[in-house]
N, C-alpha and C. Protein backbone atom coordinates (compact mmCIF):
# COMPACT_ATOMS: atom_id res chain seq x y z
N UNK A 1 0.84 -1.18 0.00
CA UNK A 1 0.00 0.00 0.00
C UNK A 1 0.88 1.24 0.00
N UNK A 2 0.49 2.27 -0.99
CA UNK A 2 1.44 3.66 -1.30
C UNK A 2 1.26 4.17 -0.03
N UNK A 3 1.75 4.79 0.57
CA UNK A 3 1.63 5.36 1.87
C UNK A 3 1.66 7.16 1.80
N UNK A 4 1.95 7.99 0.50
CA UNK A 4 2.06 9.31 0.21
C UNK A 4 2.88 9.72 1.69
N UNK A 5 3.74 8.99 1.49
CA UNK A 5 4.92 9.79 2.60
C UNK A 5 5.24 11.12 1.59
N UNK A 6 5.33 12.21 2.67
CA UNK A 6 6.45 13.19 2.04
C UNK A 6 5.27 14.22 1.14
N UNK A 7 4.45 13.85 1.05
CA UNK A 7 2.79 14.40 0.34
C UNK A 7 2.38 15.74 0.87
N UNK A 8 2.01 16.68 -0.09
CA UNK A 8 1.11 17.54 1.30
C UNK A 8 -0.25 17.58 0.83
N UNK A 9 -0.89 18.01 2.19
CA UNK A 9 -2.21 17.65 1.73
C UNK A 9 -2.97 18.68 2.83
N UNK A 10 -4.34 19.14 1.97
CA UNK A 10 -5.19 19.78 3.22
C UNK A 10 -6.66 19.78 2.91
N UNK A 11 -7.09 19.95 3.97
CA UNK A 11 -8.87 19.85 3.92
C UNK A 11 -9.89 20.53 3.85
N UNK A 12 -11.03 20.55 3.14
CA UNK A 12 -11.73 21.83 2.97
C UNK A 12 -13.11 21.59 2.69
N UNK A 13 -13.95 22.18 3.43
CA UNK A 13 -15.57 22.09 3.22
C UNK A 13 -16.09 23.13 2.07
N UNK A 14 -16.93 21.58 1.65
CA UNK A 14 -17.64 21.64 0.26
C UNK A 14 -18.82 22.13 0.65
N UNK A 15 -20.00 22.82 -0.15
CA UNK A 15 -21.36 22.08 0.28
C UNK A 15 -21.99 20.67 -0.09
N UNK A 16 -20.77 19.83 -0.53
CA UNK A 16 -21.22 18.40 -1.21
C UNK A 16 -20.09 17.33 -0.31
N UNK A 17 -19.52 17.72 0.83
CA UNK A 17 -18.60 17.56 2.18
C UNK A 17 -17.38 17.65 1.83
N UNK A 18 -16.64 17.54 2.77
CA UNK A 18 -15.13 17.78 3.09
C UNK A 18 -14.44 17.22 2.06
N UNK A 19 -13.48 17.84 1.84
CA UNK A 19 -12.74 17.35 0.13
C UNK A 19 -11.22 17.24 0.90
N UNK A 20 -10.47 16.47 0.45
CA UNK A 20 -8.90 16.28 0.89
C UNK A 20 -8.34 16.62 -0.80
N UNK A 21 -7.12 17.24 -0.71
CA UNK A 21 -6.21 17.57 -1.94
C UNK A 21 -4.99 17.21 -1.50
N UNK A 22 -4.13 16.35 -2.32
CA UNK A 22 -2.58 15.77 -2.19
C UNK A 22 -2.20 16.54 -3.44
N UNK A 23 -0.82 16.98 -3.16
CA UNK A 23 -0.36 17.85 -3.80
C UNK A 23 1.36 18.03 -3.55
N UNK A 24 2.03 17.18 -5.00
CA UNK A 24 3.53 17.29 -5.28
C UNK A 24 4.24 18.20 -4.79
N UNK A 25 5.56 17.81 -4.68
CA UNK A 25 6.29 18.87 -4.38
C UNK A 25 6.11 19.96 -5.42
N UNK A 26 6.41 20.24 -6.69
CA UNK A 26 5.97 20.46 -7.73
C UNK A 26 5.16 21.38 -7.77
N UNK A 27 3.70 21.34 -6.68
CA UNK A 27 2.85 22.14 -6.48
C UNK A 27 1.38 21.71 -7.25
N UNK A 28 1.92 20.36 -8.00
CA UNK A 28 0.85 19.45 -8.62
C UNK A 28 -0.12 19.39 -8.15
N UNK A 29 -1.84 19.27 -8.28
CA UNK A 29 -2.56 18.74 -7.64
C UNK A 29 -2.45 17.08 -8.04
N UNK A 30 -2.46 16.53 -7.26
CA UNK A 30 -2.35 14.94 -7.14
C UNK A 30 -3.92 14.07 -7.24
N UNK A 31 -4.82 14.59 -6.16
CA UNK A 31 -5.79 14.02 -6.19
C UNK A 31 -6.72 14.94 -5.26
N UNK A 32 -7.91 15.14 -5.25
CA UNK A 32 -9.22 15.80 -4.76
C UNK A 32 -10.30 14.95 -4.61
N UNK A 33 -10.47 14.40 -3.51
CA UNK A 33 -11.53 13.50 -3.15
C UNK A 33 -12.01 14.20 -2.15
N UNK A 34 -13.44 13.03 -1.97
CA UNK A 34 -14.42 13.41 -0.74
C UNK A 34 -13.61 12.53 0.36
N UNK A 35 -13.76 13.59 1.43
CA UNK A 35 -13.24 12.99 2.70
C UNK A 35 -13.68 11.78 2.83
N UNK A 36 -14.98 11.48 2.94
CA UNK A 36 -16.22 10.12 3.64
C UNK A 36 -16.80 9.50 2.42
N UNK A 37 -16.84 8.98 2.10
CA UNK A 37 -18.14 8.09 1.57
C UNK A 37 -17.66 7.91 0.35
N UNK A 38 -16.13 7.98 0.00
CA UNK A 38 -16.08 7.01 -1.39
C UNK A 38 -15.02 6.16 -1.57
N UNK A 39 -14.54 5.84 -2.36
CA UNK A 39 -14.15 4.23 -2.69
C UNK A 39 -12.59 4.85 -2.63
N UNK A 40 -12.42 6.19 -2.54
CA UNK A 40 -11.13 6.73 -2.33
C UNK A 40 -10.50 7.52 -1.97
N UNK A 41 -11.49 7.06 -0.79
CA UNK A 41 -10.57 7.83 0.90
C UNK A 41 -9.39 7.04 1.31
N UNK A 42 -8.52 7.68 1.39
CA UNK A 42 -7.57 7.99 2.31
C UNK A 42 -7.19 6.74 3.84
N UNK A 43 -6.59 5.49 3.88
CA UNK A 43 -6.36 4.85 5.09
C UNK A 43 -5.62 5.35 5.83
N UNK A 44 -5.65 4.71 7.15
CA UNK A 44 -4.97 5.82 8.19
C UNK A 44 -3.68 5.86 7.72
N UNK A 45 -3.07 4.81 7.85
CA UNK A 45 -1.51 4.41 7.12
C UNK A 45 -1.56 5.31 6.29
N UNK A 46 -2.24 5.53 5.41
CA UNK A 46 -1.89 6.81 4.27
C UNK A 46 -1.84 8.26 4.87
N UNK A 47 -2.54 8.36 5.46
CA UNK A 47 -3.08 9.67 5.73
C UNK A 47 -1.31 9.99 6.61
N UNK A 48 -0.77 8.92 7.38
CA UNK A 48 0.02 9.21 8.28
C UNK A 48 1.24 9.51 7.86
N UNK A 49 1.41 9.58 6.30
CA UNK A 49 2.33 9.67 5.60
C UNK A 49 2.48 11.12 5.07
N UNK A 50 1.09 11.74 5.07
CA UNK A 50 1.03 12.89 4.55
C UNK A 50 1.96 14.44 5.19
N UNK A 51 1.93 15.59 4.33
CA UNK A 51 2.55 16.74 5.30
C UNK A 51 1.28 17.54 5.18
N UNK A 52 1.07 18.31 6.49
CA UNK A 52 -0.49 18.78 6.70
C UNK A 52 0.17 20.29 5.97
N UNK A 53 -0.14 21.46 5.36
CA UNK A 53 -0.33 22.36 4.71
C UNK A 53 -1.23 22.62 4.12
N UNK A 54 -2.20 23.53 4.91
CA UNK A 54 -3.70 24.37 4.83
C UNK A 54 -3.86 24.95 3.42
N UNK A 55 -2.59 25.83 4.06
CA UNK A 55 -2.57 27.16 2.43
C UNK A 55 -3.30 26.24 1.59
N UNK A 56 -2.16 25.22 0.93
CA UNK A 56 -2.67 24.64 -0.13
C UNK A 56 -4.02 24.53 -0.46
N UNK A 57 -4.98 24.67 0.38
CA UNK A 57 -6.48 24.75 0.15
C UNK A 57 -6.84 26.02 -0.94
N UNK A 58 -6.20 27.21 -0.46
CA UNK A 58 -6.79 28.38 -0.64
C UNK A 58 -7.25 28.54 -2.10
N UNK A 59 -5.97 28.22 -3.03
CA UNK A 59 -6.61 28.10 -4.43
C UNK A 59 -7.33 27.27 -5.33
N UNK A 60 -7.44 26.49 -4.43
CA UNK A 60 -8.16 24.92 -5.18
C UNK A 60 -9.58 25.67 -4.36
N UNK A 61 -9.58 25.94 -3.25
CA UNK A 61 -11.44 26.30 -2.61
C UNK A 61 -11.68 27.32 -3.01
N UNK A 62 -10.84 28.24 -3.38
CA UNK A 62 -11.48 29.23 -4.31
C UNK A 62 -11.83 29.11 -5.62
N UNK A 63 -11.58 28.39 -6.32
CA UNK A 63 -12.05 28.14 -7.37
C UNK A 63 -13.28 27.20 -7.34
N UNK A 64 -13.52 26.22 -6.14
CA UNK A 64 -14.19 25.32 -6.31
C UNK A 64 -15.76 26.21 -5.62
N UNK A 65 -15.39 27.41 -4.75
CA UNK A 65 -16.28 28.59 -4.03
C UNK A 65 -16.61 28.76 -5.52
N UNK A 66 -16.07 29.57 -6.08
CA UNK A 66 -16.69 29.63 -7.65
C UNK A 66 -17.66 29.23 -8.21
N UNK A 67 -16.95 27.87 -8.49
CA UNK A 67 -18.10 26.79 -9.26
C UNK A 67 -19.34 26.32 -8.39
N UNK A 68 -19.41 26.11 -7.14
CA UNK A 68 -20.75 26.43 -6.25
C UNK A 68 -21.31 27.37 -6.51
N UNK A 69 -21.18 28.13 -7.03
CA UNK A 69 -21.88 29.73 -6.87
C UNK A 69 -22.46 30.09 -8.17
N UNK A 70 -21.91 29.04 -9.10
CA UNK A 70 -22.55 28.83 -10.57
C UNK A 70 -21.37 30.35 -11.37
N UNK A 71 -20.65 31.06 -10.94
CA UNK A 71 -19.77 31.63 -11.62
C UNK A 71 -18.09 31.25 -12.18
N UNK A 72 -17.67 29.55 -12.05
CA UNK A 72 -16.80 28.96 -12.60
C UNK A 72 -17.65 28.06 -13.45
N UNK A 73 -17.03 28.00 -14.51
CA UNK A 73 -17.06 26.57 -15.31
C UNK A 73 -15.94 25.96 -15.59
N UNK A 74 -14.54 26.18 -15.87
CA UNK A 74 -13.46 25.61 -16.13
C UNK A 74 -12.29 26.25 -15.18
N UNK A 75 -11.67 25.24 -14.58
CA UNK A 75 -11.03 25.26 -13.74
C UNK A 75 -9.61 25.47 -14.44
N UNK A 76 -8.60 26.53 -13.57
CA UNK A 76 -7.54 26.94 -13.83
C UNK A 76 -6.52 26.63 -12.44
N UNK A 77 -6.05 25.31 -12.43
CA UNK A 77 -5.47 24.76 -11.70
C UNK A 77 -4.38 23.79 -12.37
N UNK A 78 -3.01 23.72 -11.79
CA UNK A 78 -1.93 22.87 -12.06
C UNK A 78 -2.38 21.29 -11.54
N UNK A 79 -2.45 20.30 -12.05
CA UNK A 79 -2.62 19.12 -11.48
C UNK A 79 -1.97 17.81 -12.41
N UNK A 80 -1.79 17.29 -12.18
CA UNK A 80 -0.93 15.88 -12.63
C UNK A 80 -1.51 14.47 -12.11
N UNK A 81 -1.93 14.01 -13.60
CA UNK A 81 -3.21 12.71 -13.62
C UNK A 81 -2.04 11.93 -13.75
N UNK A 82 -1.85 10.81 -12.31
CA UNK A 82 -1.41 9.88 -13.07
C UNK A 82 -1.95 8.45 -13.13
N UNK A 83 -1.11 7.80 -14.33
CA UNK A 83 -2.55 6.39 -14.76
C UNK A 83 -1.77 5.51 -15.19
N UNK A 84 -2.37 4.73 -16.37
CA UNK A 84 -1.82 4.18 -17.42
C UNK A 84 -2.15 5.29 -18.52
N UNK A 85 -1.62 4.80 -19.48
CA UNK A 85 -1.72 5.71 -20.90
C UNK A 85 -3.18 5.97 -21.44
N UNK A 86 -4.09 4.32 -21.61
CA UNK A 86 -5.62 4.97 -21.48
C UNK A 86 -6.33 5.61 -20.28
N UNK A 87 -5.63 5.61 -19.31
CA UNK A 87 -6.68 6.19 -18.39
C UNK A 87 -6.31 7.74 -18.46
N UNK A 88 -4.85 8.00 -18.88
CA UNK A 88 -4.88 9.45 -19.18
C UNK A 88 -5.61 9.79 -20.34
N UNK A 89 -5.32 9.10 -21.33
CA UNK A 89 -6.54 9.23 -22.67
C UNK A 89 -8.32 9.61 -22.00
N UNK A 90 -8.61 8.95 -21.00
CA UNK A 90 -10.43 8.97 -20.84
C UNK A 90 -10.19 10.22 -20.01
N UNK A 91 -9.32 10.40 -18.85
CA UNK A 91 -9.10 11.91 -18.31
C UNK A 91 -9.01 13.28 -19.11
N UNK A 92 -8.29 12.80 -19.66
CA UNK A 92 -8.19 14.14 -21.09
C UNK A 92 -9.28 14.41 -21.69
N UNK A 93 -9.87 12.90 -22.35
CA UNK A 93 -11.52 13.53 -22.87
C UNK A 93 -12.46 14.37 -22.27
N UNK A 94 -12.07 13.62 -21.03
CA UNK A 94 -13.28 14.15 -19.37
C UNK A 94 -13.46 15.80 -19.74
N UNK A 95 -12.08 16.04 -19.79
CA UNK A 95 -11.82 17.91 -19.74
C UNK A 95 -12.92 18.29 -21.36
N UNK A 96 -13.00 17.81 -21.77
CA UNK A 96 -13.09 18.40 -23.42
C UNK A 96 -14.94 18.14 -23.30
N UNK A 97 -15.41 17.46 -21.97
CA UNK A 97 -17.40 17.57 -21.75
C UNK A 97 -17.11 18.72 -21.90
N UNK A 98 -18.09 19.47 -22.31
CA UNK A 98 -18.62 20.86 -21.83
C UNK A 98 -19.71 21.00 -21.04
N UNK A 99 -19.22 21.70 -20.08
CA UNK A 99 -19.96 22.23 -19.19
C UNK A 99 -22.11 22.14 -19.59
N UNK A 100 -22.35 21.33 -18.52
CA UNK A 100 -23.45 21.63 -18.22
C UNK A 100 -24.06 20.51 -19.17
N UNK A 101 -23.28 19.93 -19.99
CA UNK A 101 -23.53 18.24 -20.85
C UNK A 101 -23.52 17.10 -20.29
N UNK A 102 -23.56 16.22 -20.81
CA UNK A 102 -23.23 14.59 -20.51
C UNK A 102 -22.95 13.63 -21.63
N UNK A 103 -21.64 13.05 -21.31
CA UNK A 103 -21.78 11.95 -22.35
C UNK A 103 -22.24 10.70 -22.02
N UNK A 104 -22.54 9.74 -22.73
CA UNK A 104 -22.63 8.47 -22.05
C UNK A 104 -21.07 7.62 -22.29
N UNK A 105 -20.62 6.18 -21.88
CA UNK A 105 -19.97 5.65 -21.39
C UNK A 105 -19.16 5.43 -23.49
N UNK A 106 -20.64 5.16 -23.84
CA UNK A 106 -20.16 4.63 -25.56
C UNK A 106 -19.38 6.20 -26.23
N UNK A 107 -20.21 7.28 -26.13
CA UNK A 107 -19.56 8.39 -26.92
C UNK A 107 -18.11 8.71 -26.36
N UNK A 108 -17.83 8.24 -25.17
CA UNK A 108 -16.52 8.92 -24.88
C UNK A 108 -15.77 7.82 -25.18
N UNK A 109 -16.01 6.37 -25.13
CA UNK A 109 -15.47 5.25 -25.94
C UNK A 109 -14.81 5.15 -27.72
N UNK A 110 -16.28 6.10 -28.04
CA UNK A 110 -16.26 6.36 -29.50
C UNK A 110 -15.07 7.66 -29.95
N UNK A 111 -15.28 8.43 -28.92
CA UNK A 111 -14.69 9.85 -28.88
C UNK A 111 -13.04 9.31 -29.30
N UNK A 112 -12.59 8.28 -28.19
CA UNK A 112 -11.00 7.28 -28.23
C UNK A 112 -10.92 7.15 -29.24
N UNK A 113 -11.65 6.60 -30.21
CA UNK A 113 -11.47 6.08 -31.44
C UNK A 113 -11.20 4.29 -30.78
N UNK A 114 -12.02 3.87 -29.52
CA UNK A 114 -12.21 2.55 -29.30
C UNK A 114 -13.34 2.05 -29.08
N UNK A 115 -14.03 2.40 -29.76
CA UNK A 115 -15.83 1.83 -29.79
C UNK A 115 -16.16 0.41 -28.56
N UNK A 116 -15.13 -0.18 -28.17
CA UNK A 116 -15.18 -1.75 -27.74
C UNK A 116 -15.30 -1.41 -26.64
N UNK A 117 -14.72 -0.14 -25.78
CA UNK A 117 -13.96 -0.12 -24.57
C UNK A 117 -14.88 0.58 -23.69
N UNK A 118 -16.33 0.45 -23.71
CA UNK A 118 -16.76 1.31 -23.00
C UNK A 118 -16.93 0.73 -21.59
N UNK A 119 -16.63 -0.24 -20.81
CA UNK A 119 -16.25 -1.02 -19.86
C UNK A 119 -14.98 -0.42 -19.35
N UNK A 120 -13.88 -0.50 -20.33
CA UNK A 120 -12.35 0.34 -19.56
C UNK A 120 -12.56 1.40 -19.42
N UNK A 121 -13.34 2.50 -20.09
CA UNK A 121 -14.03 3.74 -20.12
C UNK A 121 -14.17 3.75 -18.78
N UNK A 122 -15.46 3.50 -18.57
CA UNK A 122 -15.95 3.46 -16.91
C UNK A 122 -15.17 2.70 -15.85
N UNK A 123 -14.30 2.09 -16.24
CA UNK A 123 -13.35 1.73 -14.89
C UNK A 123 -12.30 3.29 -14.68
N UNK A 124 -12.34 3.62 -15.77
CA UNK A 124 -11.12 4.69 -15.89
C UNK A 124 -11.61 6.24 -15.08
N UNK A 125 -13.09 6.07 -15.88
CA UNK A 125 -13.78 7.03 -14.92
C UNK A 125 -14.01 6.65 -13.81
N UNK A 126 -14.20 5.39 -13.06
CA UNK A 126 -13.99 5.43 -11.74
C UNK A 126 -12.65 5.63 -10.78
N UNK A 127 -11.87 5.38 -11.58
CA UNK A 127 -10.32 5.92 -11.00
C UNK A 127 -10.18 7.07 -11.06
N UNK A 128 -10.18 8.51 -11.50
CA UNK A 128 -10.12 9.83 -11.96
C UNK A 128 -9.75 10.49 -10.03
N UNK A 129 -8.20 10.32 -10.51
CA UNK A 129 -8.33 10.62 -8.93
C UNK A 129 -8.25 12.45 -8.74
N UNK A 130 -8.98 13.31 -9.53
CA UNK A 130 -9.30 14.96 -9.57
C UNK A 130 -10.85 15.11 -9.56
N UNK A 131 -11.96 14.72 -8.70
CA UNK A 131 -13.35 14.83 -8.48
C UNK A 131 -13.62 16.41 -8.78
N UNK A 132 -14.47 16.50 -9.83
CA UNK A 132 -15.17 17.89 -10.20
C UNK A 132 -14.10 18.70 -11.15
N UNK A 133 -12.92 18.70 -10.71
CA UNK A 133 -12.05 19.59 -11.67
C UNK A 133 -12.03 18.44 -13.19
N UNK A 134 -11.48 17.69 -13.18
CA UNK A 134 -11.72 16.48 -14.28
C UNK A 134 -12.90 15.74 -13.99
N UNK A 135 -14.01 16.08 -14.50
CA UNK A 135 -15.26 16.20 -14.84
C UNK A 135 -15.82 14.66 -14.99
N UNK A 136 -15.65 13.76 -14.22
CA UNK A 136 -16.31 12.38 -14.45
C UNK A 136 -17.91 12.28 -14.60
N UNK A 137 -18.40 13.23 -14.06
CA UNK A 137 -19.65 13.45 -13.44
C UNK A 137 -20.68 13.46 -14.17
N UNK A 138 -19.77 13.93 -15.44
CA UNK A 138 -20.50 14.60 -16.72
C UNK A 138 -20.79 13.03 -18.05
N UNK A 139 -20.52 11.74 -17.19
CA UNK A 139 -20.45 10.78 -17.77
C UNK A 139 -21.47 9.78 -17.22
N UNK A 140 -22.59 9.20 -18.41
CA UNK A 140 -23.64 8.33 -17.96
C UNK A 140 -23.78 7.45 -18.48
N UNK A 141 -24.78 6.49 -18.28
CA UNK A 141 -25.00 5.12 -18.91
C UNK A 141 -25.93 5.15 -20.19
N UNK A 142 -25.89 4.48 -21.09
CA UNK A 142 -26.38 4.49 -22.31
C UNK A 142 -27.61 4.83 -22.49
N UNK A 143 -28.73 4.47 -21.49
CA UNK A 143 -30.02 4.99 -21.11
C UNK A 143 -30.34 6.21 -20.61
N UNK A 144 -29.11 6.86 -20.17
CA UNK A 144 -29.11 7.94 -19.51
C UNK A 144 -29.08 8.03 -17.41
N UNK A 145 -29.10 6.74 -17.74
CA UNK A 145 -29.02 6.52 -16.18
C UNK A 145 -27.65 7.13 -15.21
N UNK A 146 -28.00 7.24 -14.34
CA UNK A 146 -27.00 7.88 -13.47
C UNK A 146 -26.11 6.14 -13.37
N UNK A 147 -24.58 6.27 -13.38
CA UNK A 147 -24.25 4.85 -12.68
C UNK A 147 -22.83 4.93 -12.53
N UNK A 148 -22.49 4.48 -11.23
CA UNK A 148 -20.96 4.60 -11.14
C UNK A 148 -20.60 5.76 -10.71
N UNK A 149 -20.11 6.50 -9.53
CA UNK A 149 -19.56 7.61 -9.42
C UNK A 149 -18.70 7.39 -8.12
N UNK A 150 -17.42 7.56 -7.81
CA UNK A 150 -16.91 7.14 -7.14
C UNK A 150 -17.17 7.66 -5.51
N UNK A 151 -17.62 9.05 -5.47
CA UNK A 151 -17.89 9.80 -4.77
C UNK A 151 -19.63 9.82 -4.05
N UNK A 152 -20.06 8.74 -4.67
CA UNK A 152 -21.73 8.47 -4.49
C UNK A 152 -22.61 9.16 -5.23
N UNK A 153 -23.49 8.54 -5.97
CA UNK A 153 -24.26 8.82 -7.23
C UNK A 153 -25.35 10.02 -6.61
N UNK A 154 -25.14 10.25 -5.60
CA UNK A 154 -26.34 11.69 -4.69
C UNK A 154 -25.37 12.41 -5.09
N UNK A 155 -24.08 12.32 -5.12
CA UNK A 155 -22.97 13.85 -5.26
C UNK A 155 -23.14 13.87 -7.17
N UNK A 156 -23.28 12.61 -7.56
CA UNK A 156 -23.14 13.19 -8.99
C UNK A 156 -24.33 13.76 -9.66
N UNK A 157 -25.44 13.22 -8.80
CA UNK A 157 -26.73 13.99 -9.27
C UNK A 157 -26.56 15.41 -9.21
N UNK A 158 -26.39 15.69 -7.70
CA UNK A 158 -26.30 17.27 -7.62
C UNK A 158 -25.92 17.80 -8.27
N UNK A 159 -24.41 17.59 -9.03
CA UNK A 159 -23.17 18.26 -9.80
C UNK A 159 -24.28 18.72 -11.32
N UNK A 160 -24.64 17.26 -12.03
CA UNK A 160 -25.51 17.22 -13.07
C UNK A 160 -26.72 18.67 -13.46
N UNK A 161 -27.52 18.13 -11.83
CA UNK A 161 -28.38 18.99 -11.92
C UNK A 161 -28.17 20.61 -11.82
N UNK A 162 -27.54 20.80 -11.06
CA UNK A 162 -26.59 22.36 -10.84
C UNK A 162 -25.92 22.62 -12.12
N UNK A 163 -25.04 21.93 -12.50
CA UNK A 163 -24.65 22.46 -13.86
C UNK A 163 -26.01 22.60 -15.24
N UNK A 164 -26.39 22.00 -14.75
CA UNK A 164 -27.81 22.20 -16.06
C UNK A 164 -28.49 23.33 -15.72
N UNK A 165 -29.15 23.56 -14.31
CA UNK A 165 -29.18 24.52 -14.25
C UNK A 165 -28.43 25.92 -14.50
N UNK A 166 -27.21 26.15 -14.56
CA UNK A 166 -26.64 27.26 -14.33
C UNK A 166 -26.47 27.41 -15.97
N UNK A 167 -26.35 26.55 -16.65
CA UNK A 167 -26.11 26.35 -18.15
C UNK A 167 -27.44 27.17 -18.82
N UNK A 168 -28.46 26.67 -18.17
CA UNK A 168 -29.60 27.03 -18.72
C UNK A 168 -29.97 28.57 -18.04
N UNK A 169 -29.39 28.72 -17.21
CA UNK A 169 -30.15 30.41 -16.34
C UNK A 169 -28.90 30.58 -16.62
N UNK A 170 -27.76 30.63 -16.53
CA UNK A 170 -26.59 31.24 -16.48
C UNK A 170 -26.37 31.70 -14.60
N UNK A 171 -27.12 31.46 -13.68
CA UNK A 171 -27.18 31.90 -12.43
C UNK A 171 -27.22 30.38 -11.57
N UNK A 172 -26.94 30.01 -11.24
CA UNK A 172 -26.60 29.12 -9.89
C UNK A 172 -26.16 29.20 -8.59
N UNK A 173 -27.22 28.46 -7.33
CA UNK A 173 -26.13 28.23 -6.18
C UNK A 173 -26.37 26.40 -5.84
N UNK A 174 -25.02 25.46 -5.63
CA UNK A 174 -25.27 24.17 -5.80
C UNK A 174 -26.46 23.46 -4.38
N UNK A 175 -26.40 24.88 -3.28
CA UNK A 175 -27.58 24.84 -2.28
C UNK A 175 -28.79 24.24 -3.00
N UNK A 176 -29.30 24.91 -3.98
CA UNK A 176 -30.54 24.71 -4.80
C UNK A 176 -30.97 23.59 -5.20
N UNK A 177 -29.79 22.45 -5.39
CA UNK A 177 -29.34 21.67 -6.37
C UNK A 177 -29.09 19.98 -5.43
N UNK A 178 -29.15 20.67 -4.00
CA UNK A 178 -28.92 19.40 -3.09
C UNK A 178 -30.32 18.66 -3.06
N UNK A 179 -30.24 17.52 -3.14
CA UNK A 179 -31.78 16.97 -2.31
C UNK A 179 -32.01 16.97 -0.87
N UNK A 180 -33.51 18.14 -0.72
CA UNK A 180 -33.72 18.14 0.32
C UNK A 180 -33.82 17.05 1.55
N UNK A 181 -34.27 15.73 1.16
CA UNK A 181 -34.30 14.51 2.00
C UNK A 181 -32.89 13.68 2.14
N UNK A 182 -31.83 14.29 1.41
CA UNK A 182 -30.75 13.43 1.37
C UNK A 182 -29.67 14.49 2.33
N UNK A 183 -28.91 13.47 3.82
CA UNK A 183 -28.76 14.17 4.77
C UNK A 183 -26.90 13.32 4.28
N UNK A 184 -26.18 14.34 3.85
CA UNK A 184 -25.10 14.52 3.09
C UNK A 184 -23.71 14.35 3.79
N UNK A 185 -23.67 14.42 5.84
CA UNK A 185 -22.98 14.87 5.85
C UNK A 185 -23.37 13.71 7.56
């Protein structure tokens, strides 16, 4: 198990919960996950490896303050995906959704120029270790169904629905956008 010795990392409330950012010496963003509830949080062993540095929040939550507020759509942040060679290929596509769209699992398959792969597709989108800045969210099932989101399919609804909204009014807050019966936190 990687242990991100030597890592820095810091924590920051979402209105969609607490987000952790690892971040290279370099100044890379490494990875942006939800603190709780997904498939890629952080073990203690890991966490104990990390170097705690706050700052590092300031420009990643300001931008992400932004995009809550429905006045970001594309994020202007240094970060470094790393993968295999297709999973940087399906990350790269990720960036090129536009805002406030969705593809399904086949068009971004098709997009590769690998029609076959829409299975490695969605494993790849479940690895995407940059939540919201590299745009997984914006990716659905052939029916249109919500499926797969590493971060829990209530966080990818919200994202969906908020961006459609703000696409369509040009005005957003992701408050609007939470489900009222779904207790998030």
């Amino acid at each position: 198990m990687f242990a991100y010795v030597g890592l820095r990392t810091a924590c920051f409330d979402t209105p969609l919960g607490t987000m952790r950012l690892l971040v290279d010496a370099q100044g890379g963003l490494l990875r942006l996950d939800f603190e709780q509830e997904t498939v890629h949080g952080l073990t203690a062993e890991q966490r104990a490896g990390l170097v705690p540095a706050p700052e590092l929040a300031l420009p990643v939550q300001a931008q992400l303050d932004d995009y809550f507020a429905g006045r970001r759509q594309q994020f202007d942040l240094p970060f470094r995906l790393q993968g295999t060679e297709f999973q940087q290929q399906v990350w790269q596509a990720l960036l090129t959704i536009p805002y406030g769209q969705t593809w399904t699992y086949g068009q971004m398959a098709d997009h590769l120029g690998r029609p076959k792969a829409v299975r490695a597709v969605g494993q790849a989108c479940g690895l995407n270790p940059i939540s919201i800045i590299v745009p997984c969210h914006r990716v659905q099932g052939a029916n249109g169904m919500l499926t797969g989101f590493s971060s829990g399919l209530h966080r990818k609804a919200s994202l969906l629905h908020f961006e459609r909204r703000v696409h369509v009014s040009g005005v957003g807050d992701i408050q609007a956008s939470l489900p009222a019966q779904l207790d998030l936190f």
